[in-house]
C-alpha atoms as a PDB file:
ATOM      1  CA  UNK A   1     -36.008  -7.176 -12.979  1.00  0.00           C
ATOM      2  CA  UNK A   2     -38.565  -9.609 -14.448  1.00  0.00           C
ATOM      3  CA  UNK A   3     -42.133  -8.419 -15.373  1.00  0.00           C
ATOM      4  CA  UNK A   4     -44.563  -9.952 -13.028  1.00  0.00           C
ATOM      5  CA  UNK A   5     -46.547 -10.508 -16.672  1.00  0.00           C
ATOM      6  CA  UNK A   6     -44.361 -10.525 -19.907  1.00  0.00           C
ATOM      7  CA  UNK A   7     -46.274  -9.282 -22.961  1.00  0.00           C
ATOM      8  CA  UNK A   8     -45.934 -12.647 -25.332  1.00  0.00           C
ATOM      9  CA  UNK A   9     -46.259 -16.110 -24.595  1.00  0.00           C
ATOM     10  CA  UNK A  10     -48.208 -16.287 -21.292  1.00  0.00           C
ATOM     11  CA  UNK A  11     -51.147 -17.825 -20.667  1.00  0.00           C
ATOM     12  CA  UNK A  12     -53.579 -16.380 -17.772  1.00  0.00           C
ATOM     13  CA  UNK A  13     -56.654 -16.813 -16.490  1.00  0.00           C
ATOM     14  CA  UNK A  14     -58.915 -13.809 -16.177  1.00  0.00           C
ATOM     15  CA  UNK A  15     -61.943 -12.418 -13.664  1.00  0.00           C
ATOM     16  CA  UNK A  16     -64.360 -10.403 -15.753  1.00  0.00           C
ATOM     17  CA  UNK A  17     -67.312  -9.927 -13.341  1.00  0.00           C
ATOM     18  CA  UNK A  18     -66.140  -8.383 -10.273  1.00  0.00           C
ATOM     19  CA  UNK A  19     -64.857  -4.925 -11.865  1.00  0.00           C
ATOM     20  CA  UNK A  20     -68.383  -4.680 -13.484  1.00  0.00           C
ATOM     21  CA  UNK A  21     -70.443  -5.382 -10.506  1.00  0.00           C
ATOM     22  CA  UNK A  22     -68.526  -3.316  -7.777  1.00  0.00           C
ATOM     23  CA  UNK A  23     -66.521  -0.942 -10.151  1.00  0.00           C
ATOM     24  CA  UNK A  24     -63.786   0.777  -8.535  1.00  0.00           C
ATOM     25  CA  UNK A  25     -63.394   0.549  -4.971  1.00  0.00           C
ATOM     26  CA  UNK A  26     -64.465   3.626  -2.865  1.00  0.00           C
ATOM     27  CA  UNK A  27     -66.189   5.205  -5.983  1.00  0.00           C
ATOM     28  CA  UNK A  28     -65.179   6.855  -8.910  1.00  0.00           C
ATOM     29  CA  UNK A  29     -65.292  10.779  -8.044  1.00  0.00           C
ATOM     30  CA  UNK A  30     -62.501  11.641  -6.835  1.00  0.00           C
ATOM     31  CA  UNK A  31     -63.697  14.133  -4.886  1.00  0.00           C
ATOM     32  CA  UNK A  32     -66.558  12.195  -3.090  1.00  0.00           C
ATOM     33  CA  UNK A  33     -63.512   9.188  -2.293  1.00  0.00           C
ATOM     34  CA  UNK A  34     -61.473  12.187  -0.765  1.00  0.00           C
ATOM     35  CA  UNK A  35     -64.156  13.296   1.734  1.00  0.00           C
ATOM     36  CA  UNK A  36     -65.202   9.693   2.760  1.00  0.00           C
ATOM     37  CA  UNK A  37     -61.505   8.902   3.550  1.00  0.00           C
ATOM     38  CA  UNK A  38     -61.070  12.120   5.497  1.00  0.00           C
ATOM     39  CA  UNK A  39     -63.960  11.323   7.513  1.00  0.00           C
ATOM     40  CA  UNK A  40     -62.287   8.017   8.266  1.00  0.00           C
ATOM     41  CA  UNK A  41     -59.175   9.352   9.034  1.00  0.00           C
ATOM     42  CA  UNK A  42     -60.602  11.728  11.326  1.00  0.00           C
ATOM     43  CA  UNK A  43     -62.063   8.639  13.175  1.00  0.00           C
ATOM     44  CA  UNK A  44     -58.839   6.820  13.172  1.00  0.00           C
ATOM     45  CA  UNK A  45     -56.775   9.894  14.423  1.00  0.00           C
ATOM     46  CA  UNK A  46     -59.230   9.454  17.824  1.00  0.00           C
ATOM     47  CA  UNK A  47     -58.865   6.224  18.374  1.00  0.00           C
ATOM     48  CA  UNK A  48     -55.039   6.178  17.432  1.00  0.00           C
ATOM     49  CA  UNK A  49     -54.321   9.454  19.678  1.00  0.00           C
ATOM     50  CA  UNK A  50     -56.010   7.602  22.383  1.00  0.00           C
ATOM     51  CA  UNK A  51     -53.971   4.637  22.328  1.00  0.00           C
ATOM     52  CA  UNK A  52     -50.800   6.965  21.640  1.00  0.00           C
ATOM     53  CA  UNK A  53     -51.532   8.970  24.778  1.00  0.00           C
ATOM     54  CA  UNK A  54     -51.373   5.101  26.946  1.00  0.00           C
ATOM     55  CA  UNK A  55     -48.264   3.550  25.464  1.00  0.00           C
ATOM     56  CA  UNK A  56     -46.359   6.131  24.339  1.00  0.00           C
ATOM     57  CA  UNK A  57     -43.062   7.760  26.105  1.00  0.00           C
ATOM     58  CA  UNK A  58     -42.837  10.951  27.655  1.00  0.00           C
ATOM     59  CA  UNK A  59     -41.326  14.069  25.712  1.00  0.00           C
ATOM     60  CA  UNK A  60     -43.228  12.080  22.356  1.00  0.00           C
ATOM     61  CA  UNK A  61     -44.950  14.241  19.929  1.00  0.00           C
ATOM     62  CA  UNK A  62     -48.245  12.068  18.075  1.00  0.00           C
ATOM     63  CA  UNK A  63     -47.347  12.450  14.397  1.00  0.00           C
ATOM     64  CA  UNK A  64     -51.127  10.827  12.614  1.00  0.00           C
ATOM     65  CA  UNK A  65     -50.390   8.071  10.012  1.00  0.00           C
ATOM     66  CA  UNK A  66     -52.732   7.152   7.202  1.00  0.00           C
ATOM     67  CA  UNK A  67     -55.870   4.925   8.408  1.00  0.00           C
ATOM     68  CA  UNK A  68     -55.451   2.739   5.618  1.00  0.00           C
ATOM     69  CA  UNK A  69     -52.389   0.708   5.487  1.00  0.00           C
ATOM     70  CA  UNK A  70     -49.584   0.545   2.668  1.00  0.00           C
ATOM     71  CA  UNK A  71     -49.952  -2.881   0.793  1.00  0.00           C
ATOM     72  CA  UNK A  72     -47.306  -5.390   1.517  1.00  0.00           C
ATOM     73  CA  UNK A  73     -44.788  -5.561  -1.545  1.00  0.00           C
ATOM     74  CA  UNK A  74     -45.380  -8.535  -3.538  1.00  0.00           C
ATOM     75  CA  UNK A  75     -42.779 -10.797  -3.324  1.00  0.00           C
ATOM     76  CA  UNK A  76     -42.216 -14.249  -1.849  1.00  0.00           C
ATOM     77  CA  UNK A  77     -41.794 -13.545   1.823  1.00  0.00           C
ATOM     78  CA  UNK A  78     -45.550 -12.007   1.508  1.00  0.00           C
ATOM     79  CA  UNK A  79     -46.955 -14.238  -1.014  1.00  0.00           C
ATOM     80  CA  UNK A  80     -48.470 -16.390   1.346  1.00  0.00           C
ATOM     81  CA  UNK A  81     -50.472 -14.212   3.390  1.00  0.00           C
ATOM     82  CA  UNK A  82     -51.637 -12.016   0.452  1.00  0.00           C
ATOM     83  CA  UNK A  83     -53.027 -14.854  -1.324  1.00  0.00           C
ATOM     84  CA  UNK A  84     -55.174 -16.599   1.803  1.00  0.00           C
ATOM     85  CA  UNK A  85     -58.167 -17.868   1.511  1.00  0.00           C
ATOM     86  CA  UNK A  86     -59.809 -14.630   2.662  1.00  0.00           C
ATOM     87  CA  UNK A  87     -58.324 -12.504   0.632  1.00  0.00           C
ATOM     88  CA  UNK A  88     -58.791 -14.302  -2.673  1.00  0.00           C
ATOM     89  CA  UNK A  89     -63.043 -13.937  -1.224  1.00  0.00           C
ATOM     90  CA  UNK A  90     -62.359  -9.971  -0.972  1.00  0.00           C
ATOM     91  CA  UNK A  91     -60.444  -9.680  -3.803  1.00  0.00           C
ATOM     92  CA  UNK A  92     -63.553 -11.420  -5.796  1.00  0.00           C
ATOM     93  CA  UNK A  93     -66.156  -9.697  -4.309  1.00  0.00           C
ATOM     94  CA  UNK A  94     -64.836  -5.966  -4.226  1.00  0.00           C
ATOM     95  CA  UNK A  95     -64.153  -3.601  -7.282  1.00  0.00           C
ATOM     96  CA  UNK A  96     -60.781  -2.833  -8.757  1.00  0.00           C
ATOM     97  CA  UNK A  97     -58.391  -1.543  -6.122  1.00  0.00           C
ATOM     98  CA  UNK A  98     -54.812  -0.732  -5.862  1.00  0.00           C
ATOM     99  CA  UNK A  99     -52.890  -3.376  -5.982  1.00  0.00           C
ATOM    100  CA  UNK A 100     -54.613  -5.534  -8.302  1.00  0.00           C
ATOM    101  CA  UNK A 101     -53.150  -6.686 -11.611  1.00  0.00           C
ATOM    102  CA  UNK A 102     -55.573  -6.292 -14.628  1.00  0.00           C
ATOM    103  CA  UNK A 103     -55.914  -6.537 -18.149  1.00  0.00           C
ATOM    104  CA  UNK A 104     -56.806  -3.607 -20.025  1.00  0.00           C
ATOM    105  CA  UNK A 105     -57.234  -2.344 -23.634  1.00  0.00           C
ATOM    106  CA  UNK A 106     -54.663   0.509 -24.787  1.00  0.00           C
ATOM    107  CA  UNK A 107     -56.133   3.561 -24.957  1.00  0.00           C
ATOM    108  CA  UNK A 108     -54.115   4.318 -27.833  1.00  0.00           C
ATOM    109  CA  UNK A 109     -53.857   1.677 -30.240  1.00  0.00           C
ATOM    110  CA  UNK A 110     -55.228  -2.026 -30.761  1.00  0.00           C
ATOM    111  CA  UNK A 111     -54.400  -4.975 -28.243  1.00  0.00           C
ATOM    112  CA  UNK A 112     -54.112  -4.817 -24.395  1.00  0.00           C
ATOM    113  CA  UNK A 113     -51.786  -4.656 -21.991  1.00  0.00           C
ATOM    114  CA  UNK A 114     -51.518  -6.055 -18.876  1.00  0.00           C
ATOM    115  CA  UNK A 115     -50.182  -3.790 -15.642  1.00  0.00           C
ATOM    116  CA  UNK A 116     -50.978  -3.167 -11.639  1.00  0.00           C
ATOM    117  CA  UNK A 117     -53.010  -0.799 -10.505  1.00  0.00           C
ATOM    118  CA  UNK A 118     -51.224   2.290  -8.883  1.00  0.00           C
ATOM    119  CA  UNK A 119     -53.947   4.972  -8.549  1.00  0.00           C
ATOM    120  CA  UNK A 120     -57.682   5.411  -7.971  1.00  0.00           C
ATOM    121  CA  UNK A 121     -59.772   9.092  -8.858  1.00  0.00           C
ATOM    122  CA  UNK A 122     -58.660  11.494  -6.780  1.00  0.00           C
ATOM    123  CA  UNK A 123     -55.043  10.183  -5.632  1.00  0.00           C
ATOM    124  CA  UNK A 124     -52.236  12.125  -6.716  1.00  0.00           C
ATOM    125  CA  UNK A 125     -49.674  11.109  -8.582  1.00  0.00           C
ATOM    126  CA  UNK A 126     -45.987  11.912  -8.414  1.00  0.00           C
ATOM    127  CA  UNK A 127     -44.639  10.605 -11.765  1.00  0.00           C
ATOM    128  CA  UNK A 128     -40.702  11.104 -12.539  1.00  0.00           C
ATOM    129  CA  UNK A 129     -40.329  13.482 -15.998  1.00  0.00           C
ATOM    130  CA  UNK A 130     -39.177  11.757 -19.208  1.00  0.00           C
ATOM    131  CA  UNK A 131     -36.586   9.948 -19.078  1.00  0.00           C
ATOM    132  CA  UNK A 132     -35.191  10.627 -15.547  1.00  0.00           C
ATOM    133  CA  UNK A 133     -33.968   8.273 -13.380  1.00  0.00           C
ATOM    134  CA  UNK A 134     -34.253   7.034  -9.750  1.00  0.00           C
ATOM    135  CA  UNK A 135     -32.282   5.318  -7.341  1.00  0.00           C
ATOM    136  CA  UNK A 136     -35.008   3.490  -5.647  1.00  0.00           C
ATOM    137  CA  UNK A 137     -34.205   4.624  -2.438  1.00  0.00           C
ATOM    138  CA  UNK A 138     -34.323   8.229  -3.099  1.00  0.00           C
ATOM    139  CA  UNK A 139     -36.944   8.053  -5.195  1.00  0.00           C
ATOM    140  CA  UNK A 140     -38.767   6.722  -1.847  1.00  0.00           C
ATOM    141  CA  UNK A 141     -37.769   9.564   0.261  1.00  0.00           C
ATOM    142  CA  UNK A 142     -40.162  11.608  -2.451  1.00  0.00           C
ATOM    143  CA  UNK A 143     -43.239  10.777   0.549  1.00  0.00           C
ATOM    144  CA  UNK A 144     -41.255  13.034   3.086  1.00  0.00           C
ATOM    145  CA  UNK A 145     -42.366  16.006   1.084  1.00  0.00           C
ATOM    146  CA  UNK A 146     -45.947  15.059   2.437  1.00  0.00           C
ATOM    147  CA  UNK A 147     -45.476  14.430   5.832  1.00  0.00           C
ATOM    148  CA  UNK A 148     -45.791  16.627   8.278  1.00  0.00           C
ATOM    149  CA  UNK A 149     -42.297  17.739   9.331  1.00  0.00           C
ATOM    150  CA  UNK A 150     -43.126  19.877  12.219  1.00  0.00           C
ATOM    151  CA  UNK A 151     -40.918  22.936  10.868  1.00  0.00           C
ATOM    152  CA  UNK A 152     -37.871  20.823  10.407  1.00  0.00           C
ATOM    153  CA  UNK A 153     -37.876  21.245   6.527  1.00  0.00           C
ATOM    154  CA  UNK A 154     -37.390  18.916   3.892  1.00  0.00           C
ATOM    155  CA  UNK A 155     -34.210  16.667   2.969  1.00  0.00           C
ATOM    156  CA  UNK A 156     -32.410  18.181   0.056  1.00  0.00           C
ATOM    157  CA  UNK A 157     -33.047  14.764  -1.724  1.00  0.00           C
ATOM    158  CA  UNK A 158     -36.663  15.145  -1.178  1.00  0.00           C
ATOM    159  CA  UNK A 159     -36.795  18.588  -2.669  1.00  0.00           C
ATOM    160  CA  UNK A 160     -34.439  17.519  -5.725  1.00  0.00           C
ATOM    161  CA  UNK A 161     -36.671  14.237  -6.483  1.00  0.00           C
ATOM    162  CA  UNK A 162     -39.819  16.633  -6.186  1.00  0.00           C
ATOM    163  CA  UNK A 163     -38.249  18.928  -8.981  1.00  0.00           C
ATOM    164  CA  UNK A 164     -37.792  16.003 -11.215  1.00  0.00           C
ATOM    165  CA  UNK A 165     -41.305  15.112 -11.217  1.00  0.00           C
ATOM    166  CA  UNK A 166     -44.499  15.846 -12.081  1.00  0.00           C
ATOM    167  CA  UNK A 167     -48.071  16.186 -10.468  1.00  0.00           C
ATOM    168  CA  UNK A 168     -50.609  14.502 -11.649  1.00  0.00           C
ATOM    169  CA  UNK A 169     -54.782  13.589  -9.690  1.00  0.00           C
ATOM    170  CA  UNK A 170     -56.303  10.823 -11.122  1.00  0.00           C
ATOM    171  CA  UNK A 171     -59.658  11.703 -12.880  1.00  0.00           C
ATOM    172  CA  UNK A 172     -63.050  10.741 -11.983  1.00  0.00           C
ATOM    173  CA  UNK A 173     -63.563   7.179 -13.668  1.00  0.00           C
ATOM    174  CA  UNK A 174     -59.807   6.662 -14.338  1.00  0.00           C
ATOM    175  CA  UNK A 175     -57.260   4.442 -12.757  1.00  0.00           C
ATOM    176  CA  UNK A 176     -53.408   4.897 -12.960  1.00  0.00           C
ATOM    177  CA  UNK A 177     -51.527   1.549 -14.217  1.00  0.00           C
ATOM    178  CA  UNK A 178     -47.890   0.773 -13.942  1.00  0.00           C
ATOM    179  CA  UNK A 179     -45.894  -2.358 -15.102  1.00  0.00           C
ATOM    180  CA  UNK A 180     -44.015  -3.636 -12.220  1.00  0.00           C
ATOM    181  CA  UNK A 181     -40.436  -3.968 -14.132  1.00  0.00           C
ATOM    182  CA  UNK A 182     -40.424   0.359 -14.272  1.00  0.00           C
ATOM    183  CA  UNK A 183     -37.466   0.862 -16.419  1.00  0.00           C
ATOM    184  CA  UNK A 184     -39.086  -1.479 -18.756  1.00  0.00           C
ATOM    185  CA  UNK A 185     -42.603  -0.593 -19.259  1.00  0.00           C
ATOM    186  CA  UNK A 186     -45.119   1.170 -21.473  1.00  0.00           C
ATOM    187  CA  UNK A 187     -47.612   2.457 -19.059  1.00  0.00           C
ATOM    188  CA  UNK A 188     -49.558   5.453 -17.551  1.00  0.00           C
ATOM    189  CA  UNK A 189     -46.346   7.464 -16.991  1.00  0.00           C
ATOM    190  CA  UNK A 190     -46.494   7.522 -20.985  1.00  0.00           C
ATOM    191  CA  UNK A 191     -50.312   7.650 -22.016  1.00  0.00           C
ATOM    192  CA  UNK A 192     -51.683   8.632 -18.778  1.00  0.00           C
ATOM    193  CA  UNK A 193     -54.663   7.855 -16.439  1.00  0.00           C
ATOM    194  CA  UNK A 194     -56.942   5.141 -18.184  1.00  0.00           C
ATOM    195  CA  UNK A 195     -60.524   4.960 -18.196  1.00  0.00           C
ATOM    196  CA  UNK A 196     -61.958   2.778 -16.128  1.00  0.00           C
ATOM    197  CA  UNK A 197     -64.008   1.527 -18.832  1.00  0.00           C
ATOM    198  CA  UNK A 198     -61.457  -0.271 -21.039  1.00  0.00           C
ATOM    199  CA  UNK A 199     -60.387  -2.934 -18.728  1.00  0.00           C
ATOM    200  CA  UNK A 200     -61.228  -6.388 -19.240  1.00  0.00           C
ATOM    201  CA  UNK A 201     -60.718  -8.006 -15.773  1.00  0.00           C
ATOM    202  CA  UNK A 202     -58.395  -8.870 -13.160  1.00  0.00           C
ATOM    203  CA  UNK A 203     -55.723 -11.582 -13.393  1.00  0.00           C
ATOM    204  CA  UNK A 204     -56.139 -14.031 -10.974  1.00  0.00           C
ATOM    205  CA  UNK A 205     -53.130 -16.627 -11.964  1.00  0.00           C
ATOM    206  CA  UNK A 206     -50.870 -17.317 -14.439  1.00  0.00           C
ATOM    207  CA  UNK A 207     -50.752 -20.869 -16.272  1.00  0.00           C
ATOM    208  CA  UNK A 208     -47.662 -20.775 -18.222  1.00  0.00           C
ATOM    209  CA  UNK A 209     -44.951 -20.630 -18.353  1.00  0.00           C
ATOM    210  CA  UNK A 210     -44.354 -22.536 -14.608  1.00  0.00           C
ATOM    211  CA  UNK A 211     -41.924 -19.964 -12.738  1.00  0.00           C
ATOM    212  CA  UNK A 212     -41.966 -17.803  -9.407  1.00  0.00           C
ATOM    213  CA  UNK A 213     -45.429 -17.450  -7.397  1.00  0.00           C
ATOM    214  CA  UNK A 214     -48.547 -18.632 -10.370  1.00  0.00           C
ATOM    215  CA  UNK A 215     -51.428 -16.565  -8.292  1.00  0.00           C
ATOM    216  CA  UNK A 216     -51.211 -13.076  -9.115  1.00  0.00           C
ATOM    217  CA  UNK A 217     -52.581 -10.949  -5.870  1.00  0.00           C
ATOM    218  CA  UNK A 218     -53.577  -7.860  -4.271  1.00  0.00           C
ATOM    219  CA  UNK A 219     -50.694  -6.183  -3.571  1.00  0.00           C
ATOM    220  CA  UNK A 220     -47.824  -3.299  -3.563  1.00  0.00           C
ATOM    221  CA  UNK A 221     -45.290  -3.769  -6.392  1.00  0.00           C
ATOM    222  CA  UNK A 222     -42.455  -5.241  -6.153  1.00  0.00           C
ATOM    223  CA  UNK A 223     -39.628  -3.238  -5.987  1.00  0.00           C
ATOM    224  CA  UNK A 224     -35.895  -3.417  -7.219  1.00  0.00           C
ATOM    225  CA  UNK A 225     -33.178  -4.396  -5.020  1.00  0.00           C
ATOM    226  CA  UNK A 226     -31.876  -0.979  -3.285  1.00  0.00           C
ATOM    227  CA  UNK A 227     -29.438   1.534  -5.420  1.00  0.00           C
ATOM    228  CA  UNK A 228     -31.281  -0.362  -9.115  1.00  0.00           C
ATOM    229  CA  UNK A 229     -32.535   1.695 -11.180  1.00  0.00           C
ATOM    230  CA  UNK A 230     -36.253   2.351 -10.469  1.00  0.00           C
ATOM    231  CA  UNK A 231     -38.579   5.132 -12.428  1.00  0.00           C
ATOM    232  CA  UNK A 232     -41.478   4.182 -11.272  1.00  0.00           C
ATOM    233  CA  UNK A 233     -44.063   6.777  -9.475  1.00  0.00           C
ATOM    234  CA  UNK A 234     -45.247   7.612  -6.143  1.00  0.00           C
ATOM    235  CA  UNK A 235     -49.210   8.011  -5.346  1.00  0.00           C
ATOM    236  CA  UNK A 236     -50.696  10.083  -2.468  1.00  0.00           C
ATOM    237  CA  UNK A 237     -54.067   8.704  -1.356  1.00  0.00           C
ATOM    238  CA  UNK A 238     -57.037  10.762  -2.114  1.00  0.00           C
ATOM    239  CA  UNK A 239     -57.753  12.925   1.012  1.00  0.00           C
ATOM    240  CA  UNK A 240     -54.268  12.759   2.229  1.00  0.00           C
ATOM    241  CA  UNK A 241     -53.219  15.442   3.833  1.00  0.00           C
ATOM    242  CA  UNK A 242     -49.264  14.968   4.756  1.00  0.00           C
ATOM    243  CA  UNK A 243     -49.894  11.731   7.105  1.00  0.00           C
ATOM    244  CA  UNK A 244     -47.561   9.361   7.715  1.00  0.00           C
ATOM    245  CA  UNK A 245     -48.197   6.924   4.997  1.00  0.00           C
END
C-alpha cells in the first residue's frame, strides 16, 4: 500500500494558523472532552430512542450508537464529498481533529514527519504489541469488545486480538499519529502520543509528484484491501462507553 505522503521528494503545501488559533478540537483535557461528549450522547440517545421506538420492528432491542459518526475512509469513491467546498471552510476554521493529515516535528530526533491524526486526549487507544500482525479484518472485529453485547459474550477473535494489544488514553495536550501505509510506518505505535505542541500545520494538498487525489482531507484512513496485512490501531472515543461506533 502506498503512503498517502512519502517521506522524500514531495512537495506540499501547508496550513499553519488554524491549529494555533482553535487548537485541538473539543479541548485538550481529556477528561473535560469525555464529559462534554457524554452529555451529547446522552442527548442523542433521546432523540435516537425516539425515532427507534417509530420505525423500528417489533421483538427489536435499541442497541445506542455513538453520536458522532465514524469518518468516511479516504479513498476515491469518498474523495469528492470529503473535500467540498464546506468542508475545506470547517476544516480551516476548526482545530486539529481526527482525520486530518499534519506535519509534525519528531519528538525524538531532528526533522518531521508527516502522519494522520488517529487520537485526541482522552480517547483510548488499542495499539497491536511489537511486531504482531493483523489481518485487517480481524483486527476490525477488535471494536466488538466495546459494544454492548447484551450477555452474548465476545467472539473468540475479539478476545485473541484484545490479548495482542495494548491500552493506551491519550494525554491531555497530546494527539496520537499514524502513517496510513501501517506495516510501513514510524509512528505513535513506536514513540507514542505527541505533544500537541510540535506540529507545524495541516496539509492541505500535495504539489508533486502528480498521482492519485492532490487535496489531502479530513478523513478515516485508508485501509488495505481485506486479508493484507494491516497493524495499524484502533481508537475508542473519549467518553465512550461500549456504543455502537
Amino acid at each position: 500500500m502506498m503512503p498517502t505522503i512519502k517521506p522524500h521528494g514531495e512537495i506540499i503545501v501547508i496550513e499553519k494558523i488554524s491549529h494555533c488559533l482553535y487548537g485541538l478540537e473539543g479541548g485538550c483535557l481529556g477528561e473535560q472532552r469525555a464529559k462534554e461528549a457524554r452529555a451529547r450522547q446522552k442527548e442523542w440517545e433521546i432523540h435516537e430512542h425516539k425515532t427507534f421506538l417509530v420505525t423500528s420492528k417489533r421483538n427489536r432491542v435499541y442497541e445506542p450508537t455513538w453520536h458522532k459518526r465514524k469518518l468516511p475512509e479516504v479513498n476515491h469513491e469518498n474523495h469528492g464529498r470529503l473535500s467540498s467546498l464546506k468542508q475545506m471552510l470547517h476544516r480551516f476554521t476548526s482545530g486539529i481533529d481526527v482525520g486530518d493529515v499534519v506535519v509534525l516535528e519528531h519528538p525524538d530526533r531532528e526533522g518531521t514527519v508527516c502522519k494522520r491524526v488517529l487520537g485526541l486526549p482522552g480517547d483510548i487507544i488499542l495499539r497491536p504489541k511489537h511486531d504482531t500482525f493483523y489481518i485487517s479484518s480481524k483486527h476490525r472485529d477488535v471494536l466488538e469488545v466495546f459494544e454492548d453485547d447484551k450477555g452474548s459474550g465476545t467472539s473468540e477473535g475479539s478476545m485473541a486480538s484484545l490479548s495482542e494489544s495494548c491500552l493506551e488514553i491519550v494525554p491531555d495536550g497530546h494527539i496520537w499519529v499514524e502513517g496510513d501505509n501501517s506495516v510501513n510506518s514510524a509512528d505513535s505505535r513506536h514513540y507514542g502520543p505527541v505533544s500537541s505542541a510540535l506540529v507545524v500545520g495541516k496539509v492541505w494538498f500535495r504539489i508533486w509528484p502528480l498521482r492519485g487525489d492532490a487535496f489531502m482531507v479530513r478523513g478515516g484512513r485508508p485501509m488495505p484491501p481485506k486479508n493484507a496485512p494491516f497493524t495499524g490501531s484502533t481508537v475508542i472515543p473519549a467518553g465512550c462507553e461500549g456504543e455502537n461506533i
